[in-house]
Every structure is written in structure tokens, then in C-alpha cells.
PDB file of N, CA and C in Angstrom:
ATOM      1  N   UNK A   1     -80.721 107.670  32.948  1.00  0.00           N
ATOM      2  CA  UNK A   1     -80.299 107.310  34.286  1.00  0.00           C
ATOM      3  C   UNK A   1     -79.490 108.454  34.894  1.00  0.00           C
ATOM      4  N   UNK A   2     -79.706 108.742  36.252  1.00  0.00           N
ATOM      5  CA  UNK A   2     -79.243 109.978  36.460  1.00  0.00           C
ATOM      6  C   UNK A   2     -77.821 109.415  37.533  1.00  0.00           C
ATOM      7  N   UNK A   3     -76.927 110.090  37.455  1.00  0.00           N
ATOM      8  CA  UNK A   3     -76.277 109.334  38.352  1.00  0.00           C
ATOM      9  C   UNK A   3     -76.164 110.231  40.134  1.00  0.00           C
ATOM     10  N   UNK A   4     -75.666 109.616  40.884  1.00  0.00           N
ATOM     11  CA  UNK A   4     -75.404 110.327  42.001  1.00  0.00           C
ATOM     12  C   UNK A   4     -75.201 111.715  41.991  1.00  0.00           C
ATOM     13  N   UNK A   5     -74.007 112.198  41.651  1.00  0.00           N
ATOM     14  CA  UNK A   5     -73.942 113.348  41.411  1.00  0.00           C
ATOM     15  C   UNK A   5     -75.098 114.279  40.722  1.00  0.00           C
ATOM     16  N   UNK A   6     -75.803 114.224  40.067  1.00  0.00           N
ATOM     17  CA  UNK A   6     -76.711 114.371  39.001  1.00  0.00           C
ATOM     18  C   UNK A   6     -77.613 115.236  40.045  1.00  0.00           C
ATOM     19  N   UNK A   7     -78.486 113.787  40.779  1.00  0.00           N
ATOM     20  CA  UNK A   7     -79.377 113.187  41.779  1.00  0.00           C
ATOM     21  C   UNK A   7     -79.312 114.469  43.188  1.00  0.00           C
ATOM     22  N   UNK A   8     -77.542 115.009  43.139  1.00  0.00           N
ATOM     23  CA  UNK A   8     -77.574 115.683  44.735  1.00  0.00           C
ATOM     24  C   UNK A   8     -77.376 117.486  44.153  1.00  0.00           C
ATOM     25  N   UNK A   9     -77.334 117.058  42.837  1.00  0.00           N
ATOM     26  CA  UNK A   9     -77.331 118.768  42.841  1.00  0.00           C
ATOM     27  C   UNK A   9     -78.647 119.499  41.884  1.00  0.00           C
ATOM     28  N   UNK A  10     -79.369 118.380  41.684  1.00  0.00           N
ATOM     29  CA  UNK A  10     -80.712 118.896  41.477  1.00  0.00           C
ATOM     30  C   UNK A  10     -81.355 118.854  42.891  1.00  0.00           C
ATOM     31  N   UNK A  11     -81.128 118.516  44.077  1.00  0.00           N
ATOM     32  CA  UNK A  11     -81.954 118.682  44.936  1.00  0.00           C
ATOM     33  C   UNK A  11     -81.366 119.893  46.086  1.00  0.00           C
ATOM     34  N   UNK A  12     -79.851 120.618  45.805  1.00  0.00           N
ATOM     35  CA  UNK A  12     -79.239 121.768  46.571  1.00  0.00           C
ATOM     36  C   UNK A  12     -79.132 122.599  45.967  1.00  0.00           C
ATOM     37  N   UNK A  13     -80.039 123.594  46.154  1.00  0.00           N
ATOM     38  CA  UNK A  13     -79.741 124.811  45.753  1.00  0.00           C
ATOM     39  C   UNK A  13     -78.387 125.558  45.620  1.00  0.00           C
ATOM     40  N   UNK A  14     -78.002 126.149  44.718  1.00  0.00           N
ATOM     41  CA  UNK A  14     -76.407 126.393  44.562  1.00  0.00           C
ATOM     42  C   UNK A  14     -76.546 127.968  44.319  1.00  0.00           C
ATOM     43  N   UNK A  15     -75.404 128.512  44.948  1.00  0.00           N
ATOM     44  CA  UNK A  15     -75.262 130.511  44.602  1.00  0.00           C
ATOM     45  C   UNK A  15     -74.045 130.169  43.710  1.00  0.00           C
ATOM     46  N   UNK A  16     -73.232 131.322  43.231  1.00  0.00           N
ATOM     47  CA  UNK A  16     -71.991 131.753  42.807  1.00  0.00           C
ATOM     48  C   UNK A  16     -71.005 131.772  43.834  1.00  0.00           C
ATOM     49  N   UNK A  17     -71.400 131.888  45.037  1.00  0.00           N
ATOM     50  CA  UNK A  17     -70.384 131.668  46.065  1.00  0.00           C
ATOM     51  C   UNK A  17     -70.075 129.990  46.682  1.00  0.00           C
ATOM     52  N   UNK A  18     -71.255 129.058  46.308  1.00  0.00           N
ATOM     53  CA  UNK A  18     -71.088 128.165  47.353  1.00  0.00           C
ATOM     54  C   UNK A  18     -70.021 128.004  46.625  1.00  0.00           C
ATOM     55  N   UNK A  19     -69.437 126.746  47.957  1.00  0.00           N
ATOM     56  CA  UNK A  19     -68.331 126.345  47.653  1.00  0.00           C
ATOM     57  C   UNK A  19     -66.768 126.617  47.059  1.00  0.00           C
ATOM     58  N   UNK A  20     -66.732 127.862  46.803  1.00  0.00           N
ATOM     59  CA  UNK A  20     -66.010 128.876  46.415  1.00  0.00           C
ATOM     60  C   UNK A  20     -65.027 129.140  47.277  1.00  0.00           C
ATOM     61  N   UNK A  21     -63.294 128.758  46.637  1.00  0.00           N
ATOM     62  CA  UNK A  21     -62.570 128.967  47.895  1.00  0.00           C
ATOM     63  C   UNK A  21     -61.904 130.675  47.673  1.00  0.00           C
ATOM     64  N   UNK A  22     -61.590 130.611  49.071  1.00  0.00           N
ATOM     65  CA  UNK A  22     -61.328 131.875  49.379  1.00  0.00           C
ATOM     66  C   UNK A  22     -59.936 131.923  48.568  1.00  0.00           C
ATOM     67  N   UNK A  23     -59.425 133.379  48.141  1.00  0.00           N
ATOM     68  CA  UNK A  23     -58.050 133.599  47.673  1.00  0.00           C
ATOM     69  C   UNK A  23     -57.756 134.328  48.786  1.00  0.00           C
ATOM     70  N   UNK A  24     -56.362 134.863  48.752  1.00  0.00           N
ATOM     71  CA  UNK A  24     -55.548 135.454  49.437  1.00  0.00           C
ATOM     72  C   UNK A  24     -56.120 137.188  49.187  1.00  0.00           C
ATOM     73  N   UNK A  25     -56.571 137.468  48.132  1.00  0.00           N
ATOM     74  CA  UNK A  25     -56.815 138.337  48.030  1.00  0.00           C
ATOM     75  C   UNK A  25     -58.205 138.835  48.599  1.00  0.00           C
ATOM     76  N   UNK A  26     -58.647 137.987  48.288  1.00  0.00           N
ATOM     77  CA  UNK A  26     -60.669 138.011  48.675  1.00  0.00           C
ATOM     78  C   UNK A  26     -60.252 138.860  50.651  1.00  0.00           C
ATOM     79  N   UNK A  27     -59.219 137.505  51.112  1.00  0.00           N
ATOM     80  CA  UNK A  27     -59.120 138.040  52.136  1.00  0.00           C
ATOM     81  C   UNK A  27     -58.989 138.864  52.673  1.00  0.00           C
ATOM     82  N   UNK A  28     -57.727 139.691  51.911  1.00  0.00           N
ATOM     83  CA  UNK A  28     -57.050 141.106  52.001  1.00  0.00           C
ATOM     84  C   UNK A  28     -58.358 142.180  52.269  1.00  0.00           C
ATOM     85  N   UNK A  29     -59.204 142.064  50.837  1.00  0.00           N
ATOM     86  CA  UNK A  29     -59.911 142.651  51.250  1.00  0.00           C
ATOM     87  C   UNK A  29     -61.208 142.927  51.533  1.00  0.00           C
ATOM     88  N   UNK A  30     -61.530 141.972  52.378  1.00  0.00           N
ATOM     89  CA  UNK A  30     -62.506 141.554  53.700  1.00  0.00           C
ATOM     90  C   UNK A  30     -61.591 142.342  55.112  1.00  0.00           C
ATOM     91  N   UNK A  31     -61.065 142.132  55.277  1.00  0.00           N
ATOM     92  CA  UNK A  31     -60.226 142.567  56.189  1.00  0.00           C
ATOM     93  C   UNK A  31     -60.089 143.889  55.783  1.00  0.00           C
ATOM     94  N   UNK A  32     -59.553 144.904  54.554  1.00  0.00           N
ATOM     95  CA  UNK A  32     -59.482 145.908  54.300  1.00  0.00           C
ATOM     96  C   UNK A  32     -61.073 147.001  54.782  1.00  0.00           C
ATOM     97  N   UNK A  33     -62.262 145.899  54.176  1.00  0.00           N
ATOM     98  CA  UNK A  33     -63.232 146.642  54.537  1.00  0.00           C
ATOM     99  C   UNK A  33     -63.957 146.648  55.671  1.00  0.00           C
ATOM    100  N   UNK A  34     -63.760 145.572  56.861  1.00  0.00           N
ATOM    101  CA  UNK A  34     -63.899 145.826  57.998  1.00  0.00           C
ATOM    102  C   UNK A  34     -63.045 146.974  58.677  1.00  0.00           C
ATOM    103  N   UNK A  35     -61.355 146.674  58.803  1.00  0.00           N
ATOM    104  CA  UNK A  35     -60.859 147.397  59.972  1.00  0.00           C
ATOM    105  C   UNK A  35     -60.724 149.191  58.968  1.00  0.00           C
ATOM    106  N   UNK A  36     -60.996 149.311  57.980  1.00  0.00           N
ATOM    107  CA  UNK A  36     -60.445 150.970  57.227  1.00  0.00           C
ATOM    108  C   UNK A  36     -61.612 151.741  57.129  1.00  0.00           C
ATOM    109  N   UNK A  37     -63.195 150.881  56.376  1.00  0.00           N
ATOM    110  CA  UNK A  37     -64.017 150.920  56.194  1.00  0.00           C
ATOM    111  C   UNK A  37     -65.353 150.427  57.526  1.00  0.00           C
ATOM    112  N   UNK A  38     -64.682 149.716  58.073  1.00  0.00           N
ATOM    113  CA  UNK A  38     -65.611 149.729  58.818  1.00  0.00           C
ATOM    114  C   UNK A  38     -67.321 148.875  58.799  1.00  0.00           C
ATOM    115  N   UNK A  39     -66.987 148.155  57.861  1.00  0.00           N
ATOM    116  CA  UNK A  39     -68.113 147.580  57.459  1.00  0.00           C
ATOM    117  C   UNK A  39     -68.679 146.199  57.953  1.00  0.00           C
ATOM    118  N   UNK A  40     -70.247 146.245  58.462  1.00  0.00           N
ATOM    119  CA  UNK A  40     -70.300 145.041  58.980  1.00  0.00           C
ATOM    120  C   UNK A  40     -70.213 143.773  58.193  1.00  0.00           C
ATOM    121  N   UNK A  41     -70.288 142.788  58.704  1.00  0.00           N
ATOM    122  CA  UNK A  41     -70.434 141.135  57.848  1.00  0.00           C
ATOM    123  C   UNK A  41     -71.608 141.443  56.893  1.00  0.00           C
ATOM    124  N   UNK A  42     -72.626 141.806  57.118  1.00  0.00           N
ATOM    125  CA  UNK A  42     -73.654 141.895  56.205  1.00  0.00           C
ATOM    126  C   UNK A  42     -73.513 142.966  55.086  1.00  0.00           C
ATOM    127  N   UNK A  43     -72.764 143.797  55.235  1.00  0.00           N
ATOM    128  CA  UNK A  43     -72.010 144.727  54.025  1.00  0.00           C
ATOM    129  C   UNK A  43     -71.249 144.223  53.239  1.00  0.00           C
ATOM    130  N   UNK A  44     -70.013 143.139  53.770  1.00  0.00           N
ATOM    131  CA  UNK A  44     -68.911 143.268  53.713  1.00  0.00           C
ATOM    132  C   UNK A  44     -69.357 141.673  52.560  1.00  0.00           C
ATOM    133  N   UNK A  45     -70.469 141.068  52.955  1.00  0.00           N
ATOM    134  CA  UNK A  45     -70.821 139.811  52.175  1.00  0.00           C
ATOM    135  C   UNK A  45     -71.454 140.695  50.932  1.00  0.00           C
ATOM    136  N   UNK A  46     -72.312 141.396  51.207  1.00  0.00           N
ATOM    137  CA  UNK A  46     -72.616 141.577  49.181  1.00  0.00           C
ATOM    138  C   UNK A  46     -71.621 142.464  48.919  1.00  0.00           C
ATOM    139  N   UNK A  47     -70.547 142.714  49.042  1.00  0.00           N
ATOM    140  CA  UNK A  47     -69.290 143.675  48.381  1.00  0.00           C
ATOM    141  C   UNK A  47     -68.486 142.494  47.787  1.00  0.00           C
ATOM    142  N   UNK A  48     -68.389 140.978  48.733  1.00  0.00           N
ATOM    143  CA  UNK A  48     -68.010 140.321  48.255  1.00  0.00           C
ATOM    144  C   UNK A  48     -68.775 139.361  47.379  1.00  0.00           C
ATOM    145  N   UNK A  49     -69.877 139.075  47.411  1.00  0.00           N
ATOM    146  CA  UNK A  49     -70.948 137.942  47.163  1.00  0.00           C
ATOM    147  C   UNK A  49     -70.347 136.730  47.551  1.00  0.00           C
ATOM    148  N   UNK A  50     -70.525 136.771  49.021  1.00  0.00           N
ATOM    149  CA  UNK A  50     -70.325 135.779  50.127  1.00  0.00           C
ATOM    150  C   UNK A  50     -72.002 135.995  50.908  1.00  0.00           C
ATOM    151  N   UNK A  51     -72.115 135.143  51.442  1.00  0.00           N
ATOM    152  CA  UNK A  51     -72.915 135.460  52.925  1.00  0.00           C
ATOM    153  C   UNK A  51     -72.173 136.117  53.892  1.00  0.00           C
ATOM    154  N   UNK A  52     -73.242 136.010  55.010  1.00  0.00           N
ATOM    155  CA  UNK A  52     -72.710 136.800  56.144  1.00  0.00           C
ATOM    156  C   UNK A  52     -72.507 135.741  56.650  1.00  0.00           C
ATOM    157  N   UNK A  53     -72.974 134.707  57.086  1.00  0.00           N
ATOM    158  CA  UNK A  53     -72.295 133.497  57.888  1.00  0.00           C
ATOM    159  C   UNK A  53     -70.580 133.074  57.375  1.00  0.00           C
ATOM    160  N   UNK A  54     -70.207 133.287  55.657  1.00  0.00           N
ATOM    161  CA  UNK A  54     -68.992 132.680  55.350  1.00  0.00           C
ATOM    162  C   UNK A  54     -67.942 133.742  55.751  1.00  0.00           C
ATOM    163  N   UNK A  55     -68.532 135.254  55.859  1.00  0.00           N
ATOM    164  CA  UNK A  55     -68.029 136.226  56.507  1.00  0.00           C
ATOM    165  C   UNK A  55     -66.963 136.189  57.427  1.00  0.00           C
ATOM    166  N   UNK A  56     -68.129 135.613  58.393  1.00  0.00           N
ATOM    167  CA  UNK A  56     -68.038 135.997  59.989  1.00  0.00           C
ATOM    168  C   UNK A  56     -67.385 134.428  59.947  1.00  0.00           C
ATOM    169  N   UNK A  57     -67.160 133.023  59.284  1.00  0.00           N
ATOM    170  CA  UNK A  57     -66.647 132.213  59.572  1.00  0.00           C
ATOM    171  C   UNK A  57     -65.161 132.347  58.987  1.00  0.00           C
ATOM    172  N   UNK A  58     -65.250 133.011  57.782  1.00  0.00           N
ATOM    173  CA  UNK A  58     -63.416 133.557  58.061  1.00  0.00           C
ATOM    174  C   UNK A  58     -63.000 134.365  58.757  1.00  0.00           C
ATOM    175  N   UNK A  59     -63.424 135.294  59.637  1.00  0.00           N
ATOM    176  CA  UNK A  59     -62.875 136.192  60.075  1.00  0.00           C
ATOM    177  C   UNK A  59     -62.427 135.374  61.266  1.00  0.00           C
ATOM    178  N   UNK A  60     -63.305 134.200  61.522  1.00  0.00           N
ATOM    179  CA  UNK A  60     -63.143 133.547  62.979  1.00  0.00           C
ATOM    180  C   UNK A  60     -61.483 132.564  63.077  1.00  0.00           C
ATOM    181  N   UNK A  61     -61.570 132.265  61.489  1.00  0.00           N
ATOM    182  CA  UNK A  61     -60.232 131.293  60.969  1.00  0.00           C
ATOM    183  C   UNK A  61     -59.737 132.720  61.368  1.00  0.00           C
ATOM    184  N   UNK A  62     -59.246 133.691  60.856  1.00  0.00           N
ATOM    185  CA  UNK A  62     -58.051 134.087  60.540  1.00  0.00           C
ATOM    186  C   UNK A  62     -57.813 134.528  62.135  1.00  0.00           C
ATOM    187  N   UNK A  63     -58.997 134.692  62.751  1.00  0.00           N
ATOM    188  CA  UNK A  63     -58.534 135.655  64.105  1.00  0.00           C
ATOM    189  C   UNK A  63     -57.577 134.734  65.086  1.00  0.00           C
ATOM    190  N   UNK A  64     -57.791 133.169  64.568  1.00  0.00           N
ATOM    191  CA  UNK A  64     -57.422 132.350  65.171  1.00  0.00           C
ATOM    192  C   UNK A  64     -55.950 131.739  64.704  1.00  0.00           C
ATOM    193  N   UNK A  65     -55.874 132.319  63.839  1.00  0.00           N
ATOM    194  CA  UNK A  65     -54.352 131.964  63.357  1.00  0.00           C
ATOM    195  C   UNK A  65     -53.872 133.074  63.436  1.00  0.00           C
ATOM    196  N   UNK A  66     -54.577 134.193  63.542  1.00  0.00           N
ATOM    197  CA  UNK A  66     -53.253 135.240  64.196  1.00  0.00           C
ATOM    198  C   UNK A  66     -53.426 135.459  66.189  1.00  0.00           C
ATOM    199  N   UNK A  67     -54.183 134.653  66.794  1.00  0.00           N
ATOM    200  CA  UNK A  67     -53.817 134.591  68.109  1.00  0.00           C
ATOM    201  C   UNK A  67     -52.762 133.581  68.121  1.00  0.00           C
ATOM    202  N   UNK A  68     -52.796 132.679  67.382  1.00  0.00           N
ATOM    203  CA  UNK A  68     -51.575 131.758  67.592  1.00  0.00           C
ATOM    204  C   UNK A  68     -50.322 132.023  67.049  1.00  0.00           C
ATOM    205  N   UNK A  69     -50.167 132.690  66.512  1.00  0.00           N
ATOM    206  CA  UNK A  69     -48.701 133.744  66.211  1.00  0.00           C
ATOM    207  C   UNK A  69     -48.807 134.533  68.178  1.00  0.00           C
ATOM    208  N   UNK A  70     -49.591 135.779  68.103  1.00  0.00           N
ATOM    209  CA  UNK A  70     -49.088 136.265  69.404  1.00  0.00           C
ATOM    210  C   UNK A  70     -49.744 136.160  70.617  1.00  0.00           C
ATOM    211  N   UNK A  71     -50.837 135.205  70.662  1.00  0.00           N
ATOM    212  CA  UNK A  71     -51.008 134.537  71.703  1.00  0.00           C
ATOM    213  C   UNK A  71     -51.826 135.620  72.679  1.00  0.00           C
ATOM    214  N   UNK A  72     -52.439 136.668  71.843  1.00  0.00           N
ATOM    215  CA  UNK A  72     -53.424 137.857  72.286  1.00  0.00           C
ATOM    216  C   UNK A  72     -54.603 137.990  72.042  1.00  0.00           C
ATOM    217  N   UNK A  73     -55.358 137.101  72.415  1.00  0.00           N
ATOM    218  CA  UNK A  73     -57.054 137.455  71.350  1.00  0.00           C
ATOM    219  C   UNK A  73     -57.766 138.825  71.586  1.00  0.00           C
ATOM    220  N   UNK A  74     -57.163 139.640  72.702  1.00  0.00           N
ATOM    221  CA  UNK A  74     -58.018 140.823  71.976  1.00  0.00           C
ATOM    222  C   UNK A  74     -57.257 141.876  71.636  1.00  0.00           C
ATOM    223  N   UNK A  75     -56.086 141.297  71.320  1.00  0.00           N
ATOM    224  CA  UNK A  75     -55.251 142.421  70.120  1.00  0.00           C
ATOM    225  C   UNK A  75     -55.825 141.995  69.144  1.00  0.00           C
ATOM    226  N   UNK A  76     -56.485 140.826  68.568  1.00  0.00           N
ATOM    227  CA  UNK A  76     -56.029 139.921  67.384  1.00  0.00           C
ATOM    228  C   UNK A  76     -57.547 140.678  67.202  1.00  0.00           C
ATOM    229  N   UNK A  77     -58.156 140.799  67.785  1.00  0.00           N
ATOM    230  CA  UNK A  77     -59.972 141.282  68.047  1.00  0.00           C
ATOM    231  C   UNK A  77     -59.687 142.725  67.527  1.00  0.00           C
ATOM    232  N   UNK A  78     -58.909 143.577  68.394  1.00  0.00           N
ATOM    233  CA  UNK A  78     -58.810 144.832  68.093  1.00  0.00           C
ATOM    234  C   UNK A  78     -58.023 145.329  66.376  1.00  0.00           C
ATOM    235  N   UNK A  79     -57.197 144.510  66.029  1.00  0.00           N
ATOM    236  CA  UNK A  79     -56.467 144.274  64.832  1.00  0.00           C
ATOM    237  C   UNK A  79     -57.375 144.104  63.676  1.00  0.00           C
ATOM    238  N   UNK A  80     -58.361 142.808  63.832  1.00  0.00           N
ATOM    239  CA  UNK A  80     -59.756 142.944  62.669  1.00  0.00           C
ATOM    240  C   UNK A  80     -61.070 143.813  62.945  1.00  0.00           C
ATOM    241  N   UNK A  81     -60.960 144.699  63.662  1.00  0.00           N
ATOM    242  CA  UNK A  81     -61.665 145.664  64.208  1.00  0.00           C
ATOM    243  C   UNK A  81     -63.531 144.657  64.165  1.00  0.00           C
ATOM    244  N   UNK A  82     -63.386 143.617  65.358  1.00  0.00           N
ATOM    245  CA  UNK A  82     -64.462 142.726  65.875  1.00  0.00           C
ATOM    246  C   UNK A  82     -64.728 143.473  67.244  1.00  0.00           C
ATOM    247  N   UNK A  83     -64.065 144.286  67.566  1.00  0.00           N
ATOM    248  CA  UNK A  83     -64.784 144.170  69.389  1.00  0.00           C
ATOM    249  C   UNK A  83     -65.974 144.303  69.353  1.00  0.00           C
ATOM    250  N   UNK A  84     -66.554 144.915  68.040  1.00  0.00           N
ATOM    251  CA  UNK A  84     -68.665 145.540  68.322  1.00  0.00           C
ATOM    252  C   UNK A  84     -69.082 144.081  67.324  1.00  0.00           C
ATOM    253  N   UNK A  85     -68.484 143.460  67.166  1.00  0.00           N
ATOM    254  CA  UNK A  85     -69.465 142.682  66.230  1.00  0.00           C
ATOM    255  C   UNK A  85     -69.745 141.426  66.618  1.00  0.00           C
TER     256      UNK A  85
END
């Protein structure tokens, strides 16, 4: 008898990243290799073995908790070096 759990993860495909929470560090440097390095989301995900969607969806958290500290979104833009992306 298989139970629920069993049942939903034989039918979702799973990576090494899903579900995988971010550390403080992962962050650091995601952020290190965009604004120093320069690297797009699609770089910056196999350096990490993330996608590019979980990428570009933290960068969107963090840009948003540092506009709400200074209340600037395109310092906060220019700061994670997003203006081209």
C-alpha cells in the first residue's frame, strides 16, 4: 500500500535543488556573482545548481526588502546590478 506521500513523489520529478532553502550564504554569493562578476541568472543558476527562475525569484525577494529599508528601487536595482536584466 503506498501511502500519500509515496503516491506524490513518484509522480514529481525532483532535482537537488528543489525545495532547497536558501542560506545566507548561497545568497551572499548570488549577489557576489551578479554585481562583481557580472553574471546573468542563467550563469549564476548552474554556479549555484538553482534554476534561473529560483534565481531571478530571489533576487526579486531581496530587491524588495532592501527598497523597504531605503525606499529607492532603482538604487536597490543599481546595488544588485539588475538594470539590463
Amino acid at each position: 500500500m503506498h501511502t500519500r506521500s509515496q503516491k506524490m513523489s513518484a509522480t514529481i520529478p525532483t532535482t537537488r535543488s528543489t525545495l532547497r532553502r536558501w542560506t545566507q550564504s548561497e545568497e551572499r554569493e548570488m549577489i557576489r556573482l551578479r554585481r562583481y562578476e557580472n553574471m546573468t541568472f542563467h550563469q549564476i543558476a548552474a554556479e549555484l545548481d538553482r534554476s534561473p527562475e529560483a534565481i531571478k525569484l530571489r533576487f526579486e525577494k531581496l530587491v524588495a526588502e532592501h527598497v523597504e529599508g531605503t525606499g529607492n528601487v532603482s538604487e536597490a536595482l543599481r546595488w544588485f546590478n539588475l538594470a539590463l536584466e
